[in-house]
PDB file of N, CA and C in Angstrom:
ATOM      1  N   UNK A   1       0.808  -1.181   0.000  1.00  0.00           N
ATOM      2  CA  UNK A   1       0.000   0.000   0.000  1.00  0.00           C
ATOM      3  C   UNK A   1       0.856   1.251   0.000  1.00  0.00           C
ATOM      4  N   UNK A   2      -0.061   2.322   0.213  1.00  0.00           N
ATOM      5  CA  UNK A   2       0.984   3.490   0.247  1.00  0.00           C
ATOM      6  C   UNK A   2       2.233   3.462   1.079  1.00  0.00           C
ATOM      7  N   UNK A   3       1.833   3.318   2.261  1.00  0.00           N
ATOM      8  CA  UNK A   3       3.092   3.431   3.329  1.00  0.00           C
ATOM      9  C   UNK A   3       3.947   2.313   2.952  1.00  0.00           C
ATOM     10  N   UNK A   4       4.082   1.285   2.435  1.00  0.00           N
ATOM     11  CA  UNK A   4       5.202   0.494   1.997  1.00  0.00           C
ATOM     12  C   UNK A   4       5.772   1.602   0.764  1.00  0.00           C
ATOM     13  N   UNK A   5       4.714   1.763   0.175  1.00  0.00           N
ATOM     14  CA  UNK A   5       5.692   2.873  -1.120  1.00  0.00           C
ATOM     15  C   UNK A   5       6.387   3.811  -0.740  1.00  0.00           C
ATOM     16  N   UNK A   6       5.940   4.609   0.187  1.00  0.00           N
ATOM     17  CA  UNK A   6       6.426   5.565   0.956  1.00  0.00           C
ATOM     18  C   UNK A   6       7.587   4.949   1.866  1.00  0.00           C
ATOM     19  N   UNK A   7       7.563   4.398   2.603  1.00  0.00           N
ATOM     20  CA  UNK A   7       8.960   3.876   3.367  1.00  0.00           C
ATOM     21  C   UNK A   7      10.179   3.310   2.365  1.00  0.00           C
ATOM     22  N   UNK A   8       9.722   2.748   1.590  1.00  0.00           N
ATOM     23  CA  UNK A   8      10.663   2.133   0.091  1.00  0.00           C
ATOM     24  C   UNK A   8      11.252   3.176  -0.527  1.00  0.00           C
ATOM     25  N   UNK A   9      10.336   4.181  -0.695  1.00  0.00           N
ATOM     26  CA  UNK A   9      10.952   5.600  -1.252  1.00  0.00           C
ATOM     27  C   UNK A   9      12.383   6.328  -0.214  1.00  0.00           C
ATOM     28  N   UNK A  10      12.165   5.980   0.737  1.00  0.00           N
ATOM     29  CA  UNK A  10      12.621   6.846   1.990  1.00  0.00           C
ATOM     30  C   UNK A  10      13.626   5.460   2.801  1.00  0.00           C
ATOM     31  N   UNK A  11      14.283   4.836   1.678  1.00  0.00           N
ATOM     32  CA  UNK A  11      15.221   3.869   2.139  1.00  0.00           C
ATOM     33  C   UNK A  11      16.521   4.689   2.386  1.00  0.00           C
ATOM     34  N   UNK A  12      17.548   4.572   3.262  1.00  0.00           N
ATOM     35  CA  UNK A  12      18.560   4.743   3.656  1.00  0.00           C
ATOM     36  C   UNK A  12      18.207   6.140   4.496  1.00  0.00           C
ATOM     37  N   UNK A  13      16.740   6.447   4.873  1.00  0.00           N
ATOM     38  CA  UNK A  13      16.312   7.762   5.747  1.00  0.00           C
ATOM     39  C   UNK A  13      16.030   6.847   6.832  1.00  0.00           C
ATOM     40  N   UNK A  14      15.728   8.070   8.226  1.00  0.00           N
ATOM     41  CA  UNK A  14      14.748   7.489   8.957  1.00  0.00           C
ATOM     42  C   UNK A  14      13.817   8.412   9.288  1.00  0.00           C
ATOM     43  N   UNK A  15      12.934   7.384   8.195  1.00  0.00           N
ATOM     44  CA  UNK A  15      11.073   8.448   8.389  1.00  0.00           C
ATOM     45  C   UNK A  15      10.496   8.328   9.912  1.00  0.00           C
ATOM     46  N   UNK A  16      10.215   8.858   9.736  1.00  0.00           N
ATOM     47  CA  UNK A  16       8.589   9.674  10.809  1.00  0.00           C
ATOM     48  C   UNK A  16       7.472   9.140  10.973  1.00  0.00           C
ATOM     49  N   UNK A  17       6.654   8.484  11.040  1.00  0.00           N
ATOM     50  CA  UNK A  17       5.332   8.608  10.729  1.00  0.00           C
ATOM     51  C   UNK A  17       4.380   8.677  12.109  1.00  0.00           C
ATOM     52  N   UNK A  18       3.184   9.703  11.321  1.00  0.00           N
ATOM     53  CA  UNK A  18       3.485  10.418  12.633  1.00  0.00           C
ATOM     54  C   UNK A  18       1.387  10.041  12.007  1.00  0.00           C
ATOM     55  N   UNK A  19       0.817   9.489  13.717  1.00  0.00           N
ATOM     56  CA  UNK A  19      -0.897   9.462  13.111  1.00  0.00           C
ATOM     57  C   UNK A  19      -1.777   9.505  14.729  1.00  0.00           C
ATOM     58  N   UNK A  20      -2.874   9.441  14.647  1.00  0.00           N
ATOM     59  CA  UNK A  20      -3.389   9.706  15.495  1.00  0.00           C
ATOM     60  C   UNK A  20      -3.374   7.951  16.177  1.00  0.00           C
ATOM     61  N   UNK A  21      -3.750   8.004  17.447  1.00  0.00           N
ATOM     62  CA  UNK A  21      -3.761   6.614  18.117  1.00  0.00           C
ATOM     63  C   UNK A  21      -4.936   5.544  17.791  1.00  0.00           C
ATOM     64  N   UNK A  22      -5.420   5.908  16.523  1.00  0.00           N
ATOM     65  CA  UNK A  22      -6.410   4.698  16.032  1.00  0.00           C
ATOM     66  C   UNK A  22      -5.772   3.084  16.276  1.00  0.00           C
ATOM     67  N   UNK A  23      -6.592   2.690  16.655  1.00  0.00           N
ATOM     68  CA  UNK A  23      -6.259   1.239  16.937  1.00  0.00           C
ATOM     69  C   UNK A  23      -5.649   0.317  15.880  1.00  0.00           C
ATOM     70  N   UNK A  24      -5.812   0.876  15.070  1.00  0.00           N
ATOM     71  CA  UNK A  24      -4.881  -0.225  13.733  1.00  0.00           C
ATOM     72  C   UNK A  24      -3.549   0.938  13.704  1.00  0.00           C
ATOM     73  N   UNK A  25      -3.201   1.805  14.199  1.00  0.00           N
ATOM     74  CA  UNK A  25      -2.147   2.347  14.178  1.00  0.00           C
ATOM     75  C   UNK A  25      -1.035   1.742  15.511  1.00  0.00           C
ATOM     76  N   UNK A  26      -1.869   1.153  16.689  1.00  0.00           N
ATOM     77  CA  UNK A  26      -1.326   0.494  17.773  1.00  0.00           C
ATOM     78  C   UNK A  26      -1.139  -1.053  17.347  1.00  0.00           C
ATOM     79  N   UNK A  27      -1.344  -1.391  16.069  1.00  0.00           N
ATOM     80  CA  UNK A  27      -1.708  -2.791  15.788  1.00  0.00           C
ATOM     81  C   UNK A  27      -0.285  -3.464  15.630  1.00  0.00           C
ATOM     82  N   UNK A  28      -0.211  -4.590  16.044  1.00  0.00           N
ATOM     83  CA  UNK A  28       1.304  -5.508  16.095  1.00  0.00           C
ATOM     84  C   UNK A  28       1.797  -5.215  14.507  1.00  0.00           C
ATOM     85  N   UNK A  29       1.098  -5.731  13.808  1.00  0.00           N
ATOM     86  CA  UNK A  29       1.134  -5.764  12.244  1.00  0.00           C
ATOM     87  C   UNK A  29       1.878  -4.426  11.428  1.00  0.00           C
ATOM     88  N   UNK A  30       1.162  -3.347  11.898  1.00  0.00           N
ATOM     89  CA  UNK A  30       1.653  -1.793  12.028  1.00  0.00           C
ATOM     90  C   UNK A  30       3.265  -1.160  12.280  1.00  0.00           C
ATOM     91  N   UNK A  31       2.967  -1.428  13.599  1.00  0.00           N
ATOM     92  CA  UNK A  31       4.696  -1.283  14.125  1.00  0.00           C
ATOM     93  C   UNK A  31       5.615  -2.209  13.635  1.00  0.00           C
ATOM     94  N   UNK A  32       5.571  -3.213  13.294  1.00  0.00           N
ATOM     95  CA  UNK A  32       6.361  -4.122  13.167  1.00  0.00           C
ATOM     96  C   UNK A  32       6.609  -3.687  11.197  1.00  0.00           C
ATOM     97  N   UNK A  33       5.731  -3.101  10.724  1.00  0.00           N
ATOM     98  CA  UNK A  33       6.022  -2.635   9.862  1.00  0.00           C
ATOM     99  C   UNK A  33       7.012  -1.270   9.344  1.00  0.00           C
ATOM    100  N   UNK A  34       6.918  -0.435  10.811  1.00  0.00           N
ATOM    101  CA  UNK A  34       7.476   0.655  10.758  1.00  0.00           C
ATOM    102  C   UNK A  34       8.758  -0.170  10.981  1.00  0.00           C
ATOM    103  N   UNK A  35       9.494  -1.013  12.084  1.00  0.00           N
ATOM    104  CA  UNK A  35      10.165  -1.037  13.074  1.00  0.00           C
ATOM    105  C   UNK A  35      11.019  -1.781  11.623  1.00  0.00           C
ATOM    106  N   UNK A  36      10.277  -2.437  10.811  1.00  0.00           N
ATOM    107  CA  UNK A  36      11.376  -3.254   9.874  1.00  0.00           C
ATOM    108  C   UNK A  36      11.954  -1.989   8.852  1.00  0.00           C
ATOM    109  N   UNK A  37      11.305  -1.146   8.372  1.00  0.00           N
ATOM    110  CA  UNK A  37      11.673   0.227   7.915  1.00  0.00           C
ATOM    111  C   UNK A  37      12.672   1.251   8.213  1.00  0.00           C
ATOM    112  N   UNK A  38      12.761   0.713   9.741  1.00  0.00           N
ATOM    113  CA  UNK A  38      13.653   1.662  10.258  1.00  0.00           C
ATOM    114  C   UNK A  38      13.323   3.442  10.695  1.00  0.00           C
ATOM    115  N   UNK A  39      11.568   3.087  10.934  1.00  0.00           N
ATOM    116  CA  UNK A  39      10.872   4.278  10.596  1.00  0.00           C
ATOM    117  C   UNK A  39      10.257   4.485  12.142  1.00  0.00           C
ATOM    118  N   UNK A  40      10.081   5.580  13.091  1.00  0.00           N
ATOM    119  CA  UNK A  40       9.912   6.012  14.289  1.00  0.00           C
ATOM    120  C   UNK A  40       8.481   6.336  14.094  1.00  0.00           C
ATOM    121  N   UNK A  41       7.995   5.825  15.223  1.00  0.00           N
ATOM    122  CA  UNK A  41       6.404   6.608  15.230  1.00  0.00           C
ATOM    123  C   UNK A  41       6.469   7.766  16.187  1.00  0.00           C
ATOM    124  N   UNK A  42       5.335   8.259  15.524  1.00  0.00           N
ATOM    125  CA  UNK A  42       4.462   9.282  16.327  1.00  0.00           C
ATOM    126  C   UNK A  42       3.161   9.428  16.570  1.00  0.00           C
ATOM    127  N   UNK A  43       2.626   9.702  17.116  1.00  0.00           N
ATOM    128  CA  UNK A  43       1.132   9.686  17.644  1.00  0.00           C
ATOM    129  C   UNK A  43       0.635  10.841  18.532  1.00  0.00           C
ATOM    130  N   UNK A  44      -0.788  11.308  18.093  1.00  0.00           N
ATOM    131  CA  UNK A  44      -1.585  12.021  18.604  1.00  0.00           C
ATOM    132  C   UNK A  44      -1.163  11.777  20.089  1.00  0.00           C
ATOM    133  N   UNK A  45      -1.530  13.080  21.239  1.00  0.00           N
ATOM    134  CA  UNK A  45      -1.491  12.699  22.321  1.00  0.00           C
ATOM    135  C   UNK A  45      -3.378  12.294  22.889  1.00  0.00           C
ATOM    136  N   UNK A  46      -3.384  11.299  22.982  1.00  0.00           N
ATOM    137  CA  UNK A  46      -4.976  11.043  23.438  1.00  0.00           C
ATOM    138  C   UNK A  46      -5.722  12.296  23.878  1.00  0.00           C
ATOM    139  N   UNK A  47      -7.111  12.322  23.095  1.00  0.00           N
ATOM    140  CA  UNK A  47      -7.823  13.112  22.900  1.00  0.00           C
ATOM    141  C   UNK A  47      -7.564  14.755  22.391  1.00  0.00           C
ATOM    142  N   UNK A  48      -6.723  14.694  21.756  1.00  0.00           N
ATOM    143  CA  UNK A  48      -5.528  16.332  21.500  1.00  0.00           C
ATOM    144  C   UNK A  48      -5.616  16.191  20.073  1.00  0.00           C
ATOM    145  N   UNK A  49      -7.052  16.694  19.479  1.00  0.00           N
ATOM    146  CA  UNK A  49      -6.614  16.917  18.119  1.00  0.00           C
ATOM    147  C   UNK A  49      -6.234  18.184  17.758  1.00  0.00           C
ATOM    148  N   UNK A  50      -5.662  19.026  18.398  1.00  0.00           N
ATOM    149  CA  UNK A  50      -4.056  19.835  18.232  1.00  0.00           C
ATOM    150  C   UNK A  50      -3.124  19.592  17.691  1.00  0.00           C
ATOM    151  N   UNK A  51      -2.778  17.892  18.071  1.00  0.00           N
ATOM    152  CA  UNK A  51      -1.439  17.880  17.413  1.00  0.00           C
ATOM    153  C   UNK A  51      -1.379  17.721  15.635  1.00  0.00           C
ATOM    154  N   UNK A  52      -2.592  17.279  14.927  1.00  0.00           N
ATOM    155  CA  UNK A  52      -2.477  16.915  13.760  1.00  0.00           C
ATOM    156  C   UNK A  52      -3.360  18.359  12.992  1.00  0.00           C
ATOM    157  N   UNK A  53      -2.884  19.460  13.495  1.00  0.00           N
ATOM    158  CA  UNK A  53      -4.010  20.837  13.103  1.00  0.00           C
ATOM    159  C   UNK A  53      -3.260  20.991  11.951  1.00  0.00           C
ATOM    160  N   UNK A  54      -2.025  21.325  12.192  1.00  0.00           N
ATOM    161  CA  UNK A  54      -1.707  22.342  10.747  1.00  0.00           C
ATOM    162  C   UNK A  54      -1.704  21.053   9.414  1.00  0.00           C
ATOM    163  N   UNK A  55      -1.366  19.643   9.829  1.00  0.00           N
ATOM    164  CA  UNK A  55      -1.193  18.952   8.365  1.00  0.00           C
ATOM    165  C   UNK A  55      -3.037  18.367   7.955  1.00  0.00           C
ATOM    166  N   UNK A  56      -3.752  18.568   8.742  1.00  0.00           N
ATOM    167  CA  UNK A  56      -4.974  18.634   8.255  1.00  0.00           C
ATOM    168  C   UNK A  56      -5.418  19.319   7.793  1.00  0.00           C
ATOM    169  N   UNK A  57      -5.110  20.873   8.181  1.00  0.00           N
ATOM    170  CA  UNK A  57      -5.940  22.195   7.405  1.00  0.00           C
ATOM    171  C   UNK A  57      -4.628  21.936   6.287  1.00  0.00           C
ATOM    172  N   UNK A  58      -3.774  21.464   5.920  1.00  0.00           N
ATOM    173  CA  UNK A  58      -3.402  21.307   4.723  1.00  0.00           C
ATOM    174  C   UNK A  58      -4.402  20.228   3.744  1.00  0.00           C
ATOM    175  N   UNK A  59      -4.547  19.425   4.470  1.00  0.00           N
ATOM    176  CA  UNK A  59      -5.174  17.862   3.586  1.00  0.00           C
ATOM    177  C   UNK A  59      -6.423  18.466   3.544  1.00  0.00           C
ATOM    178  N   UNK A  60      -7.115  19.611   4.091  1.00  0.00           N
ATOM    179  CA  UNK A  60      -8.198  19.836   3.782  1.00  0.00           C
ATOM    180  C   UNK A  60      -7.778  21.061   2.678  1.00  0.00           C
ATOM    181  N   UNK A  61      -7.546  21.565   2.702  1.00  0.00           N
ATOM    182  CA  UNK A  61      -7.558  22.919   1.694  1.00  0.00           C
ATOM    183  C   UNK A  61      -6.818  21.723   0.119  1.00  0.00           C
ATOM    184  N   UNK A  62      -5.747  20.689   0.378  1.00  0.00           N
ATOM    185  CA  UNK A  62      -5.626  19.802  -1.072  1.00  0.00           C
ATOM    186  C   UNK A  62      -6.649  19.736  -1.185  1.00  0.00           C
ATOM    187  N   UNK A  63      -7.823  19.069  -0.959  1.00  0.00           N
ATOM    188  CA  UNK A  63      -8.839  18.591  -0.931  1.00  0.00           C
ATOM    189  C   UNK A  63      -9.696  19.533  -2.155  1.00  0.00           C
ATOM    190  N   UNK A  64      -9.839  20.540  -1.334  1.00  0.00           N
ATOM    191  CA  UNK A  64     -11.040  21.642  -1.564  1.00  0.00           C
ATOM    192  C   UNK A  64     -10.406  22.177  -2.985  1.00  0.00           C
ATOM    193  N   UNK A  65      -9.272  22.402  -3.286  1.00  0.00           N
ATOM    194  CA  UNK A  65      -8.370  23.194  -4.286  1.00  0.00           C
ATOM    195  C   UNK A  65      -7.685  22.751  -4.940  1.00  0.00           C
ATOM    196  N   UNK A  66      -7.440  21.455  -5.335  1.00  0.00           N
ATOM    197  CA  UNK A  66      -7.084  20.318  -5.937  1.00  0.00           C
ATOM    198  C   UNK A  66      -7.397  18.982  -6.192  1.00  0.00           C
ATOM    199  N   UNK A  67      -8.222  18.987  -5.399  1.00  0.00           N
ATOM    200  CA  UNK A  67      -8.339  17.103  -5.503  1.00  0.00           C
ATOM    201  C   UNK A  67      -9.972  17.290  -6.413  1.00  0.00           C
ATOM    202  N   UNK A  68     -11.125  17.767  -5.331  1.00  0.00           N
ATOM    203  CA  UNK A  68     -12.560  18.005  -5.565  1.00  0.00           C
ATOM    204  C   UNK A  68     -12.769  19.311  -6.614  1.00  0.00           C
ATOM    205  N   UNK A  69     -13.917  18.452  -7.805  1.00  0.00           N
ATOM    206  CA  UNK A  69     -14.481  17.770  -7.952  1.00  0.00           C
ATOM    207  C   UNK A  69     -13.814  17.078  -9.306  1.00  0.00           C
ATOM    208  N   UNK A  70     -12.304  17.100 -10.003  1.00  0.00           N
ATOM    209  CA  UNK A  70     -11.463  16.639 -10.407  1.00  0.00           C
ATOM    210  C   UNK A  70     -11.413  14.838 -10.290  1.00  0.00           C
ATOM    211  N   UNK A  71     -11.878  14.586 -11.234  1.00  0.00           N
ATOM    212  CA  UNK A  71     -11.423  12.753 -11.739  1.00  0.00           C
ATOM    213  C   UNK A  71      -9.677  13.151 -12.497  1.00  0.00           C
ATOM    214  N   UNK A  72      -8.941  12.133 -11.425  1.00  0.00           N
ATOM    215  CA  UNK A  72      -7.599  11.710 -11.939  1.00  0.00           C
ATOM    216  C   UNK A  72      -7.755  10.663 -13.182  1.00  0.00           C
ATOM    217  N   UNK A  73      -7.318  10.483 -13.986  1.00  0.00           N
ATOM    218  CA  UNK A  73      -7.280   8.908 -15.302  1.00  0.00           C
ATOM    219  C   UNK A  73      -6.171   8.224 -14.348  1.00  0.00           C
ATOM    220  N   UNK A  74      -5.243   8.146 -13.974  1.00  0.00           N
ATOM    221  CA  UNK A  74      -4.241   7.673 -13.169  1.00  0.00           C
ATOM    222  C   UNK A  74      -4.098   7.868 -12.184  1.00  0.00           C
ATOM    223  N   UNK A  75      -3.157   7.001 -11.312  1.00  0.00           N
ATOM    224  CA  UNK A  75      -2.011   7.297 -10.375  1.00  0.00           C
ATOM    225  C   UNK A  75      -0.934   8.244 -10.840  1.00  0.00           C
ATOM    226  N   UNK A  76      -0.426   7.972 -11.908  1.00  0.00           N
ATOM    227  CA  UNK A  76       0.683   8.949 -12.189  1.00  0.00           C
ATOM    228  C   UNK A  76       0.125  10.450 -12.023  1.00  0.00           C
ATOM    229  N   UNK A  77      -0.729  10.352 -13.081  1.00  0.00           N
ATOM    230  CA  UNK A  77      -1.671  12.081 -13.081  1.00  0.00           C
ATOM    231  C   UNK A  77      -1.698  12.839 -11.554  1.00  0.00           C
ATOM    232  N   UNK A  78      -2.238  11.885 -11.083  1.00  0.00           N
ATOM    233  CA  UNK A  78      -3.129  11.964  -9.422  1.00  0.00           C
ATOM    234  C   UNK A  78      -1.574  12.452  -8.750  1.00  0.00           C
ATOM    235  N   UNK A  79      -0.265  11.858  -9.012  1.00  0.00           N
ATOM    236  CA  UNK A  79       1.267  11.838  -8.046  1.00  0.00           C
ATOM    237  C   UNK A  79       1.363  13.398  -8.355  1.00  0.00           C
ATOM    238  N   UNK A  80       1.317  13.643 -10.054  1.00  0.00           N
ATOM    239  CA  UNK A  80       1.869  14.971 -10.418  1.00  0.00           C
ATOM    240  C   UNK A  80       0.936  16.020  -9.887  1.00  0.00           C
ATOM    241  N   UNK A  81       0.132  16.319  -9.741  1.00  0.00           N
ATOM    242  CA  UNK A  81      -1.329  16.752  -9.004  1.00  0.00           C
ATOM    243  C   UNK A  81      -1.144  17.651  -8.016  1.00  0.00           C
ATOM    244  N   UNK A  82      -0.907  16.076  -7.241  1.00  0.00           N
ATOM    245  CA  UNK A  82       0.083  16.680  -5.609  1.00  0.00           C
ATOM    246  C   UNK A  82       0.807  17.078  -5.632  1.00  0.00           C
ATOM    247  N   UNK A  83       2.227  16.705  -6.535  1.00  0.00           N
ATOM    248  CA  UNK A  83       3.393  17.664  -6.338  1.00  0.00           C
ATOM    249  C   UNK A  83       3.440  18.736  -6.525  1.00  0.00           C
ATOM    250  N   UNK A  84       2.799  19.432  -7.857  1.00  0.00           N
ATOM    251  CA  UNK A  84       2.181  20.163  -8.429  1.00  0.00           C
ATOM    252  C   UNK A  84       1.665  21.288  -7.169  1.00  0.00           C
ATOM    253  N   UNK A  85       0.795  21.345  -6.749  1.00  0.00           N
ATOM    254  CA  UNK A  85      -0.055  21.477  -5.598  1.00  0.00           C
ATOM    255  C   UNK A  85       1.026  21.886  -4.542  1.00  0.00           C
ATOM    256  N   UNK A  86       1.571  20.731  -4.209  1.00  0.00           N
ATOM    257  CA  UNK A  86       2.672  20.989  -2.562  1.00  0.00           C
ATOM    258  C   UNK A  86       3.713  22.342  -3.022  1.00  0.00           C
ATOM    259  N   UNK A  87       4.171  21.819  -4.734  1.00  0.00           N
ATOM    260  CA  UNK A  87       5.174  23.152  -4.679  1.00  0.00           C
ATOM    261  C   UNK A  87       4.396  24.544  -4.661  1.00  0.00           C
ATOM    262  N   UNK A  88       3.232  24.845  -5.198  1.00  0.00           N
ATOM    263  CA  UNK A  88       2.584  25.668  -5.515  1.00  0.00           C
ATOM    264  C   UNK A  88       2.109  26.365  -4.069  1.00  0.00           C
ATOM    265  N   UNK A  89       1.381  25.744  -3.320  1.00  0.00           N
ATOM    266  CA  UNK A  89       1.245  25.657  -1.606  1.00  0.00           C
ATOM    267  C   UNK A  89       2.554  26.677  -1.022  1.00  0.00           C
ATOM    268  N   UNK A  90       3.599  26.213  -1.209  1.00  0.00           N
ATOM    269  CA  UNK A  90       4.972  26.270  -0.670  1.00  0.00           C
ATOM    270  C   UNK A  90       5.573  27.628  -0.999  1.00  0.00           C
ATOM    271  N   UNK A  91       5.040  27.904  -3.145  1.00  0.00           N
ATOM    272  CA  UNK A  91       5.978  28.992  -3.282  1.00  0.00           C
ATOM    273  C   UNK A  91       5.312  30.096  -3.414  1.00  0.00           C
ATOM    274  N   UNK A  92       4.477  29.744  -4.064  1.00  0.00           N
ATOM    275  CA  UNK A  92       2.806  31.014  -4.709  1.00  0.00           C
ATOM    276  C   UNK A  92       1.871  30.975  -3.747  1.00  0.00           C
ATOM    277  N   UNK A  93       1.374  30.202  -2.827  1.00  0.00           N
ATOM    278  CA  UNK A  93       0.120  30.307  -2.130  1.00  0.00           C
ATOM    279  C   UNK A  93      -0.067  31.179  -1.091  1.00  0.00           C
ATOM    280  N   UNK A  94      -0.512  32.828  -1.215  1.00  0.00           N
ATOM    281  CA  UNK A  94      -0.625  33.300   0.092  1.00  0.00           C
ATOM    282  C   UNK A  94      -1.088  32.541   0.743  1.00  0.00           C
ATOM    283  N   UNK A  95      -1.142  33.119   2.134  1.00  0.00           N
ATOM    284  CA  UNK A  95      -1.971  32.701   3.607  1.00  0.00           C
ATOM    285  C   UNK A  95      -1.736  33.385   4.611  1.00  0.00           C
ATOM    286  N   UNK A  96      -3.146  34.039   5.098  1.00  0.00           N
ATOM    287  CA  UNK A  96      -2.983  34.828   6.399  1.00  0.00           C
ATOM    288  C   UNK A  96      -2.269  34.856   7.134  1.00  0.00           C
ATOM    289  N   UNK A  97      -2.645  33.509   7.841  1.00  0.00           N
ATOM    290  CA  UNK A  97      -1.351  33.326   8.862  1.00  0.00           C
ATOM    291  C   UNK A  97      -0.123  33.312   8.914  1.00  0.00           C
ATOM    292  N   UNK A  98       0.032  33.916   7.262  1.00  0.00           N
ATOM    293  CA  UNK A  98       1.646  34.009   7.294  1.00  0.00           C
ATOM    294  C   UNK A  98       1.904  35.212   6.717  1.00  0.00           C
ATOM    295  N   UNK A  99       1.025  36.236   7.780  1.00  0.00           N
ATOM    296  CA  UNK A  99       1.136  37.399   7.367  1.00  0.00           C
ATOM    297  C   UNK A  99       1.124  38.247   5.027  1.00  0.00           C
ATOM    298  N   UNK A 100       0.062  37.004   5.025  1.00  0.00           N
ATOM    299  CA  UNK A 100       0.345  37.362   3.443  1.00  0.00           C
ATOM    300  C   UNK A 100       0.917  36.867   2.165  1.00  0.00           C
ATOM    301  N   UNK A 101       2.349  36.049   3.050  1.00  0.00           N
ATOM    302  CA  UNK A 101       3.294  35.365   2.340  1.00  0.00           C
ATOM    303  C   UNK A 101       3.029  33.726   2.310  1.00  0.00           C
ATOM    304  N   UNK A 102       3.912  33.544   1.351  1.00  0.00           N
ATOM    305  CA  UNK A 102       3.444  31.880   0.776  1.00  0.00           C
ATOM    306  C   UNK A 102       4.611  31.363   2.042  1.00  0.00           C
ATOM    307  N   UNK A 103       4.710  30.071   2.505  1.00  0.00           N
ATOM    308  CA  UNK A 103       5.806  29.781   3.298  1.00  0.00           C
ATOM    309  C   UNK A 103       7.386  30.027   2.892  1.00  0.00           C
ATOM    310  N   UNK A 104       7.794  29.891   1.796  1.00  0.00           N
ATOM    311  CA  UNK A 104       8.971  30.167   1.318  1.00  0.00           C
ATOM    312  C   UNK A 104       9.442  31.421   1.629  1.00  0.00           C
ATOM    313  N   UNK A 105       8.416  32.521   1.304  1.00  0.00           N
ATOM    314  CA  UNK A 105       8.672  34.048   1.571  1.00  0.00           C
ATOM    315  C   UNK A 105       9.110  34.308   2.751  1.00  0.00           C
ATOM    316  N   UNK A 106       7.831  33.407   3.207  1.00  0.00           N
ATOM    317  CA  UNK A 106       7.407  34.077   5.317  1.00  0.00           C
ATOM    318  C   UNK A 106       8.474  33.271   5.730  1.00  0.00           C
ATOM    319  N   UNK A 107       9.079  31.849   5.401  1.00  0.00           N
ATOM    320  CA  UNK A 107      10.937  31.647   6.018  1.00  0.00           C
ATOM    321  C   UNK A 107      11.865  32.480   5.234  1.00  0.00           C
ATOM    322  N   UNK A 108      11.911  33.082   4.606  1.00  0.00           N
ATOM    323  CA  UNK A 108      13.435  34.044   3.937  1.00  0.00           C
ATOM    324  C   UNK A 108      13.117  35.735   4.636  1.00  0.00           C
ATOM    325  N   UNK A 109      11.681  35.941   4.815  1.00  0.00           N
ATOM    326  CA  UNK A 109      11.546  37.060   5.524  1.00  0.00           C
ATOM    327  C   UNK A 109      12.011  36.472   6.495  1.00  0.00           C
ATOM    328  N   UNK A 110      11.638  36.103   7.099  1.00  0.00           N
ATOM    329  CA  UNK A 110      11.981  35.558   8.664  1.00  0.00           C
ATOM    330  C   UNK A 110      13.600  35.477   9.098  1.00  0.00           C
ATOM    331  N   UNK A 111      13.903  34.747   8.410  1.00  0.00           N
ATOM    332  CA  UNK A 111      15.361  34.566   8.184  1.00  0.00           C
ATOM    333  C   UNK A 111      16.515  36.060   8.385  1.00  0.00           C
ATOM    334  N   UNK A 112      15.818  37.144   7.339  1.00  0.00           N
ATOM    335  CA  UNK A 112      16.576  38.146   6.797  1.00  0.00           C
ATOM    336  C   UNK A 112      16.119  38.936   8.214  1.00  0.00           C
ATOM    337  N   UNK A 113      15.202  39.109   8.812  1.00  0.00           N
ATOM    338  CA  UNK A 113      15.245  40.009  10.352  1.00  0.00           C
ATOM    339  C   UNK A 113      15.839  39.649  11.490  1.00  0.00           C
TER     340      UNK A 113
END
């Protein structure tokens, strides 16, 4: 599935993966999948959906501004999409909370004061 693609991709790293404490995320099957990867978990702190705020209001705004109401023909299409998207997010996308600037800006402003 994905996360085998994703850990395969991310051979000679050590990934992250980081999810809320759903019970198939505590599952033997699970960890033992990370643990052969060489990949560290992370997890929600029980009942604290805080910790997963900012990469959700991301997966929600992909959602709303890329994904919906868009039919992919592929996987490939669907990969370029996202990347597409993440760089765009990253270099062009205002956002309030960042005073205006796309993240790239609001870290090199940041940086330069």
């Amino acid at each position: 599935g994905s996360l085998r693609d994703a850990l395969h991709t991310a051979l000679g790293a050590a990934p992250l993966v980081h999810s809320d404490q759903g019970i198939h995320y505590q599952h033997r099957s699970w960890r033992s999948l990370l643990a052969a990867a060489g990949a560290s978990q992370s997890m929600s702190r029980k009942g604290n959906c805080h910790d997963n705020a900012i990469i959700e209001n991301f997966f929600g705004h992909l959602k709303a501004e890329m994904f919906h109401p868009t039919r992919f023909d592929s996987i490939t299409t669907l990969d370029t999409a996202i990347h597409d998207y993440i760089t765009w997010w990253n270099t062009d996308r205002s956002q309030a909370r960042l005073e205006g600037m796309s993240p790239v800006q609001y870290r090199a402003h940041a940086l330069a004061a």
